[in-house]
ModelCIF file with pLDDT and N, C-alpha, C, O atoms, coordinates in Angstrom:
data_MODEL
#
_entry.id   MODEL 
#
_entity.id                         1 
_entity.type                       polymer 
_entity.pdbx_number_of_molecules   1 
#
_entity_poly.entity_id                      1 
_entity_poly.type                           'polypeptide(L)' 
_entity_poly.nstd_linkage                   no 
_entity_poly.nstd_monomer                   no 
_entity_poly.pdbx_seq_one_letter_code       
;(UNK)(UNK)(UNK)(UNK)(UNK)(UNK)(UNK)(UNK)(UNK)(UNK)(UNK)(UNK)(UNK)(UNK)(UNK)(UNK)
(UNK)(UNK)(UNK)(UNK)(UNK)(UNK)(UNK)(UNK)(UNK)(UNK)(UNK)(UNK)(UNK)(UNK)(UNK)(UNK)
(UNK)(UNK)(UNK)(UNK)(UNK)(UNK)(UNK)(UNK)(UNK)(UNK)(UNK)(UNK)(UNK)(UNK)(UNK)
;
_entity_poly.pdbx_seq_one_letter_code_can   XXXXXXXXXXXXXXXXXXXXXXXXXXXXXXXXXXXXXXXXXXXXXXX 
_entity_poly.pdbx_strand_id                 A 
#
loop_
_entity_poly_seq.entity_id 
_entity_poly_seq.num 
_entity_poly_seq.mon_id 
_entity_poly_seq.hetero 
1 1  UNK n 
1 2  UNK n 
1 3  UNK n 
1 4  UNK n 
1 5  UNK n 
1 6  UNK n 
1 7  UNK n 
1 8  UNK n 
1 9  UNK n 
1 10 UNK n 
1 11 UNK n 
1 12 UNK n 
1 13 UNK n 
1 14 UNK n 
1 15 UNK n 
1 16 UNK n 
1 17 UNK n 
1 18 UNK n 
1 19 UNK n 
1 20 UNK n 
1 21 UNK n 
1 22 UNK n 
1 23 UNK n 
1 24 UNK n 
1 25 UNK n 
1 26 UNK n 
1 27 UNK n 
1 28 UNK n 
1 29 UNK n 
1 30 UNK n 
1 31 UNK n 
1 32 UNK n 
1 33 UNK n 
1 34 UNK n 
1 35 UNK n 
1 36 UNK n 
1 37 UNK n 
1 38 UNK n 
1 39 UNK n 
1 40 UNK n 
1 41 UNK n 
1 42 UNK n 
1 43 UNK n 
1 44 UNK n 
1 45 UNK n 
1 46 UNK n 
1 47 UNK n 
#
_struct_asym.id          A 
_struct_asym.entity_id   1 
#
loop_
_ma_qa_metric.id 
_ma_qa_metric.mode 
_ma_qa_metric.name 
_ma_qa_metric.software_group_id 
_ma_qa_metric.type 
1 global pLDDT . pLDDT 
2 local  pLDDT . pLDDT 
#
_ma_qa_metric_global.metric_id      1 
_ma_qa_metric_global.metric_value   85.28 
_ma_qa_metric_global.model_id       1 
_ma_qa_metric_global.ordinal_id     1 
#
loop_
_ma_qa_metric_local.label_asym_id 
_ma_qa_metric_local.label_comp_id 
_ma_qa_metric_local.label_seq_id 
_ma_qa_metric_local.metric_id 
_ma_qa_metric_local.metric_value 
_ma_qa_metric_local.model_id 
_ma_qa_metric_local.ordinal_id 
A UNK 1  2 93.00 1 1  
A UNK 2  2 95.00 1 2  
A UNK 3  2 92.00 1 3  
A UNK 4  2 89.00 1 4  
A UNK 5  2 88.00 1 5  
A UNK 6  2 84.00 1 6  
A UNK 7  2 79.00 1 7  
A UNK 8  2 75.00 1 8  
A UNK 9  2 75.00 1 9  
A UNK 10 2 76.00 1 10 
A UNK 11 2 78.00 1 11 
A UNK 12 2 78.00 1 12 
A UNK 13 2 80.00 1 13 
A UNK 14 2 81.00 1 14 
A UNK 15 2 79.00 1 15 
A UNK 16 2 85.00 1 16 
A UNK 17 2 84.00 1 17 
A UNK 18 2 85.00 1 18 
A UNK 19 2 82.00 1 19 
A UNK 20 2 84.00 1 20 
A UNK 21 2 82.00 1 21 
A UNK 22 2 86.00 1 22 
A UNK 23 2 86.00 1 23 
A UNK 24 2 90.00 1 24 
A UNK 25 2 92.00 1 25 
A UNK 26 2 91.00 1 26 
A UNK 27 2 94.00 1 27 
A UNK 28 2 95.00 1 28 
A UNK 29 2 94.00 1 29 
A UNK 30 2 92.00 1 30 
A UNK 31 2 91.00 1 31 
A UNK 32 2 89.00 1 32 
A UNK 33 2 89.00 1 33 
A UNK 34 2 90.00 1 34 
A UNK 35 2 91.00 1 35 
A UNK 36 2 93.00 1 36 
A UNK 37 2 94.00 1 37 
A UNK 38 2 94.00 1 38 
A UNK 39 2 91.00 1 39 
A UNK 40 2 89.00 1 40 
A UNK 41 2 83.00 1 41 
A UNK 42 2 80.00 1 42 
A UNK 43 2 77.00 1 43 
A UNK 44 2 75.00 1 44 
A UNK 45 2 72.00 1 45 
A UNK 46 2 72.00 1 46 
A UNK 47 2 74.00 1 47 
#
loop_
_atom_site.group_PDB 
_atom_site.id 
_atom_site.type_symbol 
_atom_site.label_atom_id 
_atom_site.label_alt_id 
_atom_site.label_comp_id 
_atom_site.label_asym_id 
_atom_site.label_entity_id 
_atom_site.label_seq_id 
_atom_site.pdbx_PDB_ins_code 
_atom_site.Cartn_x 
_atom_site.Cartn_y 
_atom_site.Cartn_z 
_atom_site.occupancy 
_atom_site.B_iso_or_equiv 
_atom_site.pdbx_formal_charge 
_atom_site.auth_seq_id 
_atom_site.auth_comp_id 
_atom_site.auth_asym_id 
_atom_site.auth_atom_id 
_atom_site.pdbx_PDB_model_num 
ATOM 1   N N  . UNK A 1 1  ? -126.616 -7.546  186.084 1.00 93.00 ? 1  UNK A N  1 
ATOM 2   C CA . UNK A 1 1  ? -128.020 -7.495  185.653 1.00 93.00 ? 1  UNK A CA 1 
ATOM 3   C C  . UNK A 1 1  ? -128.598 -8.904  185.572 1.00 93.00 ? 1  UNK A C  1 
ATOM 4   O O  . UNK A 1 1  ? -127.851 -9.825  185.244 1.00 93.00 ? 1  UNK A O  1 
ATOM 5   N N  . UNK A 1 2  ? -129.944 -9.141  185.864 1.00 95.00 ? 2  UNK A N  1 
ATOM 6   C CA . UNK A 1 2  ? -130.805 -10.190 185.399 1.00 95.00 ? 2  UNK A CA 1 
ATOM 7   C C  . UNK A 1 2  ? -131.477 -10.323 184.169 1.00 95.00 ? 2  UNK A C  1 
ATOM 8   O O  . UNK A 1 2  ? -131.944 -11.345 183.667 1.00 95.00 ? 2  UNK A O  1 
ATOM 9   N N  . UNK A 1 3  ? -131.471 -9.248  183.772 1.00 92.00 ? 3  UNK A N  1 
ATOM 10  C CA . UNK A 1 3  ? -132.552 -8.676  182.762 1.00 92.00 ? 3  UNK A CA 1 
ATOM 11  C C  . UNK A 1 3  ? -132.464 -7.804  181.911 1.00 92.00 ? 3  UNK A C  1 
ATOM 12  O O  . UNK A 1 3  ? -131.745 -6.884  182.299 1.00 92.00 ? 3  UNK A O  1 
ATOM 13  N N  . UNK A 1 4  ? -132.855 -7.671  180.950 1.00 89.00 ? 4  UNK A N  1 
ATOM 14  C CA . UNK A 1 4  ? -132.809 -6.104  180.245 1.00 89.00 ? 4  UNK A CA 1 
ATOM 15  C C  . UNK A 1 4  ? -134.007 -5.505  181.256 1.00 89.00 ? 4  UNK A C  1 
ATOM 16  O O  . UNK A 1 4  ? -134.830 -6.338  181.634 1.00 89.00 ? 4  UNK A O  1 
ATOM 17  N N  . UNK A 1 5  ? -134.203 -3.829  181.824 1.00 88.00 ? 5  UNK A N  1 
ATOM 18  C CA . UNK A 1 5  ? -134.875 -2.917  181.836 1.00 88.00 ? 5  UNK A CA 1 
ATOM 19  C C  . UNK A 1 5  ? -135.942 -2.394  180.969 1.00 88.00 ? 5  UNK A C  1 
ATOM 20  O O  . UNK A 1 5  ? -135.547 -1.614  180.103 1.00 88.00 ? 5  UNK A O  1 
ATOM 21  N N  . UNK A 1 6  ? -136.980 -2.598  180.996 1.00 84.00 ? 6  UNK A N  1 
ATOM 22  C CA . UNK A 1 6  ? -137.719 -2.488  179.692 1.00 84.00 ? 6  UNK A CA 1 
ATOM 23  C C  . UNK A 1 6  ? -138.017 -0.963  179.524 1.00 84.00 ? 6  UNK A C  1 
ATOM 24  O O  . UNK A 1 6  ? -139.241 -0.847  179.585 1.00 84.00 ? 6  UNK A O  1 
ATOM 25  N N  . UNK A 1 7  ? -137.718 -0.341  179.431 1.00 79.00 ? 7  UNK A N  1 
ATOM 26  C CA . UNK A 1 7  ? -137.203 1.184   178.966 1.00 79.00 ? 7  UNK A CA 1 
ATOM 27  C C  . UNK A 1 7  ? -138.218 1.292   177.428 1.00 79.00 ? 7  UNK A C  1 
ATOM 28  O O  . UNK A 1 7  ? -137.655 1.369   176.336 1.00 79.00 ? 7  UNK A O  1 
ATOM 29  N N  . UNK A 1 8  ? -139.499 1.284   177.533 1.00 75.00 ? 8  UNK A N  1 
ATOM 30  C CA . UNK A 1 8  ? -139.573 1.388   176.237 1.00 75.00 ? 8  UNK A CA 1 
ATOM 31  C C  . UNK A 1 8  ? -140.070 3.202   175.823 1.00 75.00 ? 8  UNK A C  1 
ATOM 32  O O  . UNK A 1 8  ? -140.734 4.043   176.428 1.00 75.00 ? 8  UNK A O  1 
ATOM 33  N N  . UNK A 1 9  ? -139.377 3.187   174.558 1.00 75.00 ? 9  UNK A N  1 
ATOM 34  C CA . UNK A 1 9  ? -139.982 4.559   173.576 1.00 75.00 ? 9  UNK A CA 1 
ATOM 35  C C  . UNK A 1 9  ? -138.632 5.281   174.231 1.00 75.00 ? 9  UNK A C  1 
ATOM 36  O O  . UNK A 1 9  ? -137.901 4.913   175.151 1.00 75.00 ? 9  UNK A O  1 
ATOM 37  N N  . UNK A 1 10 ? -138.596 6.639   173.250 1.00 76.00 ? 10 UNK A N  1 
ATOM 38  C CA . UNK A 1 10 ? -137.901 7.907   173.205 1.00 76.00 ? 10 UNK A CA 1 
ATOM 39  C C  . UNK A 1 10 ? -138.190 9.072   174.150 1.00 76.00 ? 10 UNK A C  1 
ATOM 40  O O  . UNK A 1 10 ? -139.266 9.644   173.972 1.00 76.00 ? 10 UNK A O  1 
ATOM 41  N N  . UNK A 1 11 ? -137.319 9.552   175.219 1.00 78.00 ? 11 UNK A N  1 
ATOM 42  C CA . UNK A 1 11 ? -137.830 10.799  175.483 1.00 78.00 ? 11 UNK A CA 1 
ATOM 43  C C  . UNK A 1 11 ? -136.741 12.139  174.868 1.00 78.00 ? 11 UNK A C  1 
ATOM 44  O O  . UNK A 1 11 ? -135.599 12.435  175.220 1.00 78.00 ? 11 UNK A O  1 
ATOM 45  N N  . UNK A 1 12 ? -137.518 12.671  173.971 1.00 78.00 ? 12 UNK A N  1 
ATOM 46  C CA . UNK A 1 12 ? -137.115 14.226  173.739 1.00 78.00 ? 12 UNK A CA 1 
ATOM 47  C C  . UNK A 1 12 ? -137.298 15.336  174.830 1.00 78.00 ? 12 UNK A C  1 
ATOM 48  O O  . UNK A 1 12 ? -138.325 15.496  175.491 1.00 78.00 ? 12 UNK A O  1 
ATOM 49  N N  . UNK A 1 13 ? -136.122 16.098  174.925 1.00 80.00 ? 13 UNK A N  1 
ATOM 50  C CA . UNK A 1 13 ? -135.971 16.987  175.867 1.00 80.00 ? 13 UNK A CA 1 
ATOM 51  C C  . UNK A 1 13 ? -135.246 18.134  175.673 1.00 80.00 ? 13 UNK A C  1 
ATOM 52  O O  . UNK A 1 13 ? -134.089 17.992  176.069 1.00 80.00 ? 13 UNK A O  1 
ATOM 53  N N  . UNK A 1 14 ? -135.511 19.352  175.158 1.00 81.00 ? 14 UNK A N  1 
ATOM 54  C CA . UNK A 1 14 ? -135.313 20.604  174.655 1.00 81.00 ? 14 UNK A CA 1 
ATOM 55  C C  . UNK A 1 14 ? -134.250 21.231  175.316 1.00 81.00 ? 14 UNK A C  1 
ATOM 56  O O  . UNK A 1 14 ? -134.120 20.922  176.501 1.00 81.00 ? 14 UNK A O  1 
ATOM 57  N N  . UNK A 1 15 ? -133.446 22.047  174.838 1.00 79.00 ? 15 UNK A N  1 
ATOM 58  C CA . UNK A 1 15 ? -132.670 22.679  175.599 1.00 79.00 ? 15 UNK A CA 1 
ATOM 59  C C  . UNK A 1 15 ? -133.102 23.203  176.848 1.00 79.00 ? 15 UNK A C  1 
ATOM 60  O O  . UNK A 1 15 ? -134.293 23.469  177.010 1.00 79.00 ? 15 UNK A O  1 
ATOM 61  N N  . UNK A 1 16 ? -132.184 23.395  177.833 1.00 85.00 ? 16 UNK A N  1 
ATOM 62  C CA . UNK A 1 16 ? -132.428 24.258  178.864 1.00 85.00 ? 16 UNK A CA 1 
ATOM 63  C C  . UNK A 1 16 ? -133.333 23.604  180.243 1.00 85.00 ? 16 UNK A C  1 
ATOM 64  O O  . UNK A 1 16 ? -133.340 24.045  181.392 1.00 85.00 ? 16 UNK A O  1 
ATOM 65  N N  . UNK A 1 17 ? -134.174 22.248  179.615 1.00 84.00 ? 17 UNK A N  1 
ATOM 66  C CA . UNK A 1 17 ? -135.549 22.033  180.091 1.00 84.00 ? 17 UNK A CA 1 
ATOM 67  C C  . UNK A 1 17 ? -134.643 20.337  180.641 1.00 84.00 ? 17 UNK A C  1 
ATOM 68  O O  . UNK A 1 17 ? -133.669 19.687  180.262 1.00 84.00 ? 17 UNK A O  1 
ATOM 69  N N  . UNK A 1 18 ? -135.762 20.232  181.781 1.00 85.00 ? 18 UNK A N  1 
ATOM 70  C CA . UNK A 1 18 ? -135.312 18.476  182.900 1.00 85.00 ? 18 UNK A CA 1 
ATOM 71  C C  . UNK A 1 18 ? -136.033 17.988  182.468 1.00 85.00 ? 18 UNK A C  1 
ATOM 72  O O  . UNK A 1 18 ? -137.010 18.467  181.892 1.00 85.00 ? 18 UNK A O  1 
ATOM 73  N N  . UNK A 1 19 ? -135.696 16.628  182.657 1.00 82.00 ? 19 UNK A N  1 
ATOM 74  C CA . UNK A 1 19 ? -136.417 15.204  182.287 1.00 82.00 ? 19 UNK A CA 1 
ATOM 75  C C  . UNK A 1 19 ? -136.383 14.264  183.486 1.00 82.00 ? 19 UNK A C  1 
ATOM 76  O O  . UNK A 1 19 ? -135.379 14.143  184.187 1.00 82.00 ? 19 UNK A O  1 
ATOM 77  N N  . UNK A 1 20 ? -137.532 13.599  183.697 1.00 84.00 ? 20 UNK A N  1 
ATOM 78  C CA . UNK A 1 20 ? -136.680 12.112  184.736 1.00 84.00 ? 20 UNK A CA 1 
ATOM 79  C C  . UNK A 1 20 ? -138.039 11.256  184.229 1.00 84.00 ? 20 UNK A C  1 
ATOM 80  O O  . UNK A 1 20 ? -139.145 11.658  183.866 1.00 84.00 ? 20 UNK A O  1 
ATOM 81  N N  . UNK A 1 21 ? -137.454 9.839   184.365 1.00 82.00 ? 21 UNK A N  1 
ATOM 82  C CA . UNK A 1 21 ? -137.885 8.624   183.810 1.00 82.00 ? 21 UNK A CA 1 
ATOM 83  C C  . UNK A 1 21 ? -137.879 7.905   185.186 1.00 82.00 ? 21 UNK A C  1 
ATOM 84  O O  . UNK A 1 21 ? -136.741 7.686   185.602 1.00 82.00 ? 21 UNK A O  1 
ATOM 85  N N  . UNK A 1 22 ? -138.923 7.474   186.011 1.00 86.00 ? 22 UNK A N  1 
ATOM 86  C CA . UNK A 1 22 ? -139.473 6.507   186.919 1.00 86.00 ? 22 UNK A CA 1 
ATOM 87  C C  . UNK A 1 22 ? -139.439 4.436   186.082 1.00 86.00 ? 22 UNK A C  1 
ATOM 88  O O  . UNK A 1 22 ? -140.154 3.816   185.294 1.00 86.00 ? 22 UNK A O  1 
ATOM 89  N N  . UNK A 1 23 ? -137.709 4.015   187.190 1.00 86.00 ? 23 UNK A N  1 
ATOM 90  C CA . UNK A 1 23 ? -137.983 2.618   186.381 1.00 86.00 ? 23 UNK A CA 1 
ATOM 91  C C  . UNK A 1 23 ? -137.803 1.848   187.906 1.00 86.00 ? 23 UNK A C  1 
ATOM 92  O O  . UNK A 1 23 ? -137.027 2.283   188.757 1.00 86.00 ? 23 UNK A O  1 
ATOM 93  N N  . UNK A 1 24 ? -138.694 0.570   188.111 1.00 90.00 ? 24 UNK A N  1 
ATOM 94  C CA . UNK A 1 24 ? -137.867 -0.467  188.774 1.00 90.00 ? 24 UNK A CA 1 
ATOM 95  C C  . UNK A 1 24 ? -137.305 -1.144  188.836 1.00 90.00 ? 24 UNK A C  1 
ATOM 96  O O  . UNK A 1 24 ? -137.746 -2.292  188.883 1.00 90.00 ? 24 UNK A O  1 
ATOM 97  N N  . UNK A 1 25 ? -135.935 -0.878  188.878 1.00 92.00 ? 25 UNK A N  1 
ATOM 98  C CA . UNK A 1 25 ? -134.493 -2.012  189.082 1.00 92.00 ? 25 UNK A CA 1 
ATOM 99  C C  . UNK A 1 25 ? -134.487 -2.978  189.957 1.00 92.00 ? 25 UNK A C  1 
ATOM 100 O O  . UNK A 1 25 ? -133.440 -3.625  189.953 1.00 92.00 ? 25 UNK A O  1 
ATOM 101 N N  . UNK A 1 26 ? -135.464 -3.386  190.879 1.00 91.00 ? 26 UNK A N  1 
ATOM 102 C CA . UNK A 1 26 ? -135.607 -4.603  192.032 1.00 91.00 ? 26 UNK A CA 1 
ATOM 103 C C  . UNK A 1 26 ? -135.728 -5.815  190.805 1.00 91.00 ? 26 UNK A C  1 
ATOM 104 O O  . UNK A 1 26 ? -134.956 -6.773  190.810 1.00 91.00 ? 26 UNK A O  1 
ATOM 105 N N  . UNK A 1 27 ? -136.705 -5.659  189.846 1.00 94.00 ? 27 UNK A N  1 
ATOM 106 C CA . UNK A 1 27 ? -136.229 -7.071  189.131 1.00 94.00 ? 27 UNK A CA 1 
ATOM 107 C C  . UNK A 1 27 ? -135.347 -7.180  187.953 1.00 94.00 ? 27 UNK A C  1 
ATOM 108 O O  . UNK A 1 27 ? -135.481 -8.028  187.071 1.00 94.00 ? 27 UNK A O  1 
ATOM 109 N N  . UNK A 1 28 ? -134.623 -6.456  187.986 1.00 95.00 ? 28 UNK A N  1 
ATOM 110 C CA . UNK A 1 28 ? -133.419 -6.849  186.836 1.00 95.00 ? 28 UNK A CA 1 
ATOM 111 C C  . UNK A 1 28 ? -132.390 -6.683  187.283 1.00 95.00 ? 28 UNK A C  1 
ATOM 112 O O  . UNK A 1 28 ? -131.704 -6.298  186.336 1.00 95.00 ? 28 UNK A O  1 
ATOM 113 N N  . UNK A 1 29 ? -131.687 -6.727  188.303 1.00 94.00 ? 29 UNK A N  1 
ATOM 114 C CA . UNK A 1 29 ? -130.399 -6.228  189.106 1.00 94.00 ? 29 UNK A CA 1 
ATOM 115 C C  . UNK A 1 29 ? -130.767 -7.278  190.464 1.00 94.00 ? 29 UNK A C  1 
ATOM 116 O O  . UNK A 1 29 ? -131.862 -7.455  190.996 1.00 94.00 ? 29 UNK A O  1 
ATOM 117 N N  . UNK A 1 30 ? -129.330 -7.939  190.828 1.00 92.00 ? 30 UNK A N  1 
ATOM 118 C CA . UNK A 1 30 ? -129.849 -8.729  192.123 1.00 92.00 ? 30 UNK A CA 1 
ATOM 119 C C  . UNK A 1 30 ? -128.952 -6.875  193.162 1.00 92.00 ? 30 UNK A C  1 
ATOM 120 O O  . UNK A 1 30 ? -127.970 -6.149  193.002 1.00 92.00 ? 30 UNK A O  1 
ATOM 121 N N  . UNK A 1 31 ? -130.038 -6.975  194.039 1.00 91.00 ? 31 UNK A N  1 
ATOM 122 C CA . UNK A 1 31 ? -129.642 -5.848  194.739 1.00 91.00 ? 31 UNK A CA 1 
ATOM 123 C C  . UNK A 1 31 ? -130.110 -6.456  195.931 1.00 91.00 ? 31 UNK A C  1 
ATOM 124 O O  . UNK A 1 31 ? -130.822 -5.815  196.704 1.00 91.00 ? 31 UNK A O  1 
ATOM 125 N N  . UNK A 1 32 ? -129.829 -7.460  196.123 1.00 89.00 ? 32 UNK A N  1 
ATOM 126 C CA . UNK A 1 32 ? -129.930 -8.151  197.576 1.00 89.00 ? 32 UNK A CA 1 
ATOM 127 C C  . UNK A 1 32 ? -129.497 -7.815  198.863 1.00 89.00 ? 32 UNK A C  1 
ATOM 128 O O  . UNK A 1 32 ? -130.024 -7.843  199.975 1.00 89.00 ? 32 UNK A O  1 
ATOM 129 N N  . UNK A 1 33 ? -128.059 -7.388  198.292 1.00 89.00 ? 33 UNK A N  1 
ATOM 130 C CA . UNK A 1 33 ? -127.186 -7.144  199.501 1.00 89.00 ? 33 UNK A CA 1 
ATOM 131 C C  . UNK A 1 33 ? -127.178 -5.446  199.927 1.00 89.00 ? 33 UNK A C  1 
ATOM 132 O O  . UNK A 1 33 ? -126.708 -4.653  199.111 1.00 89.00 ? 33 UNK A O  1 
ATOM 133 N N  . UNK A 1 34 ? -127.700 -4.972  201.189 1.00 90.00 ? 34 UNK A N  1 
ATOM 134 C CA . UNK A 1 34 ? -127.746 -4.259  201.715 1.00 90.00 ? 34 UNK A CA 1 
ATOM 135 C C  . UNK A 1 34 ? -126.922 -2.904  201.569 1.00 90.00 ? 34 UNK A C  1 
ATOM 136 O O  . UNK A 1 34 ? -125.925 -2.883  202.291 1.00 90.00 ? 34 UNK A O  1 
ATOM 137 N N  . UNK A 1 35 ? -127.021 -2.348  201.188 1.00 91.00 ? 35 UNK A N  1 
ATOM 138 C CA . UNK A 1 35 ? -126.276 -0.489  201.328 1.00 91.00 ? 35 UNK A CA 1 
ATOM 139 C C  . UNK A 1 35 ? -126.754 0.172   199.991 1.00 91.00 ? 35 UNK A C  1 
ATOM 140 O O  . UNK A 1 35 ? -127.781 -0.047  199.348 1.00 91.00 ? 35 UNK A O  1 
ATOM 141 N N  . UNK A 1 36 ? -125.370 1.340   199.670 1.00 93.00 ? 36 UNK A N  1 
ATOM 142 C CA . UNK A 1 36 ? -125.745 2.097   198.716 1.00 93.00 ? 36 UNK A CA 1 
ATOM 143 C C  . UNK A 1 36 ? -125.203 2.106   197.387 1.00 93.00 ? 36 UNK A C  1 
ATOM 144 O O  . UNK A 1 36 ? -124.009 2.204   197.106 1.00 93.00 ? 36 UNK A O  1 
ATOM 145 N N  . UNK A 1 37 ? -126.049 2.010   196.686 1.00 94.00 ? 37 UNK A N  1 
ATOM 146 C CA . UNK A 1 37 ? -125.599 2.224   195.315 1.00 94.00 ? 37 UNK A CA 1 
ATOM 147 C C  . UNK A 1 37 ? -125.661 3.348   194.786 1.00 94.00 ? 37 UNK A C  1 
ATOM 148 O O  . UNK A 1 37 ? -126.487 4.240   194.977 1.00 94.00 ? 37 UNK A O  1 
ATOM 149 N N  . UNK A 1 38 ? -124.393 3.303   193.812 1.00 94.00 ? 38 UNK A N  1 
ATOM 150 C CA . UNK A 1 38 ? -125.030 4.250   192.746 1.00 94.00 ? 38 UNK A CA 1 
ATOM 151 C C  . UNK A 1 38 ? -124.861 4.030   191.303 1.00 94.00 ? 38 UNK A C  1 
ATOM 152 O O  . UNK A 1 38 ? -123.824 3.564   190.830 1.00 94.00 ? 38 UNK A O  1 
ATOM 153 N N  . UNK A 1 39 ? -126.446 4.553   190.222 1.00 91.00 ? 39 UNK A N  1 
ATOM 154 C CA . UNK A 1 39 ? -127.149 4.466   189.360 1.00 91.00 ? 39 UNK A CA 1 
ATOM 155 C C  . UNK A 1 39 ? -126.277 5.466   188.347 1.00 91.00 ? 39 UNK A C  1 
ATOM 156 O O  . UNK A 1 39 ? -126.172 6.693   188.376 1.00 91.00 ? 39 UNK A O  1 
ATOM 157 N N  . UNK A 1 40 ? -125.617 4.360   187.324 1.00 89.00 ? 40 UNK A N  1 
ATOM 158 C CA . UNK A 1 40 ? -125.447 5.791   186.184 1.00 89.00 ? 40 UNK A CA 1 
ATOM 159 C C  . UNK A 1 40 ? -125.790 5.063   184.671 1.00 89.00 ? 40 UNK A C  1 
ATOM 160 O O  . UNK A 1 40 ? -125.349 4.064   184.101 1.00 89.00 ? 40 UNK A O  1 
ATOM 161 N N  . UNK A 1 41 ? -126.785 6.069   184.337 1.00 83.00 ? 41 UNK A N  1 
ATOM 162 C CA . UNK A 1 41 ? -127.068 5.770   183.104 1.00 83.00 ? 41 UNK A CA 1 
ATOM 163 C C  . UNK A 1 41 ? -126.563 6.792   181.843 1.00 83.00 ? 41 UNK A C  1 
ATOM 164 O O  . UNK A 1 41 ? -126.356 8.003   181.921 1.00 83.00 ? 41 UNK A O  1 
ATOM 165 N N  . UNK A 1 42 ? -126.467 6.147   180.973 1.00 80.00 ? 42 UNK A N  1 
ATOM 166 C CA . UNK A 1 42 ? -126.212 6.746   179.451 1.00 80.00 ? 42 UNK A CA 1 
ATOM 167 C C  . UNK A 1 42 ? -127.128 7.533   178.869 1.00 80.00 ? 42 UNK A C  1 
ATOM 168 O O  . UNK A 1 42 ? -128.287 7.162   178.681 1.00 80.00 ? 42 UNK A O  1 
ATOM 169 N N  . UNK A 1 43 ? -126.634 8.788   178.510 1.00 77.00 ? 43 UNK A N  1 
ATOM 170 C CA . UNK A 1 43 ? -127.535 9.358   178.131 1.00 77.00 ? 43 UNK A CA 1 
ATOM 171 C C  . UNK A 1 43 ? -127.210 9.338   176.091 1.00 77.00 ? 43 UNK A C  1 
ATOM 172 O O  . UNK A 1 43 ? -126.168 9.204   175.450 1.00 77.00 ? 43 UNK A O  1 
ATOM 173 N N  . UNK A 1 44 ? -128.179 9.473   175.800 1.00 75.00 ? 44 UNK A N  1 
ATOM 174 C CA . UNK A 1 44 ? -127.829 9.508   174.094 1.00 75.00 ? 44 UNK A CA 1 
ATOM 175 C C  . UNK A 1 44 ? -128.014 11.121  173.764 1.00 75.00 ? 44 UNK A C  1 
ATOM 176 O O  . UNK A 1 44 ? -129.026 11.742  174.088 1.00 75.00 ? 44 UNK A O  1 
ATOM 177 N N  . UNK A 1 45 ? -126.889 11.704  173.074 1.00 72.00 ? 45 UNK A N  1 
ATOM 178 C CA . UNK A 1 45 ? -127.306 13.168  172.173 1.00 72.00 ? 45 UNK A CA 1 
ATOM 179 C C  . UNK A 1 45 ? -127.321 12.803  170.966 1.00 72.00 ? 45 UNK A C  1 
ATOM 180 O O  . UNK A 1 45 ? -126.322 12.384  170.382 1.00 72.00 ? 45 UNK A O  1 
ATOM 181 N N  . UNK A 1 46 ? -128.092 12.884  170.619 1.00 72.00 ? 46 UNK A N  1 
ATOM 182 C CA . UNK A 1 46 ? -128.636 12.472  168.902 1.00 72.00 ? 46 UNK A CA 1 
ATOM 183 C C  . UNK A 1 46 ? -127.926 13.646  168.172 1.00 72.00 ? 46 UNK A C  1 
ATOM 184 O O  . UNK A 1 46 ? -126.950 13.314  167.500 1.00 72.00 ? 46 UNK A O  1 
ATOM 185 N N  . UNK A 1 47 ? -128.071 14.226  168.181 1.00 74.00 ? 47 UNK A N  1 
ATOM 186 C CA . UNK A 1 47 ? -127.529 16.047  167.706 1.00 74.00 ? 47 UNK A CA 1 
ATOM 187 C C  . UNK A 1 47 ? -126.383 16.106  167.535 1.00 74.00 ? 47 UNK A C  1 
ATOM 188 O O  . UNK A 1 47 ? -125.859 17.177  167.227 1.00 74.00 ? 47 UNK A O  1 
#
């Protein structure tokens, strides 16, 4: 990473029901080098 992700606020998401969060990682990650990645994020269960 370069950076923290500025991810700000909480999303609540009910049983049963999808969520997705739109972020750009071009400036906090050097992703310079060509191919594929893959993205895994943490999810929190509060519950």
């Amino acid at each position: 990473p370069l950076g923290e992700v500025p991810v700000t606020g909480e999303q609540s998401v009910e049983s049963s029901m999808v969520a997705s969060r739109r972020v750009d990682l071009m400036p906090y990650y050097d992703l310079s080098k060509p191919g594929r990645y893959t993205v895994t994020a943490t999810v929190k269960l509060k519950q």
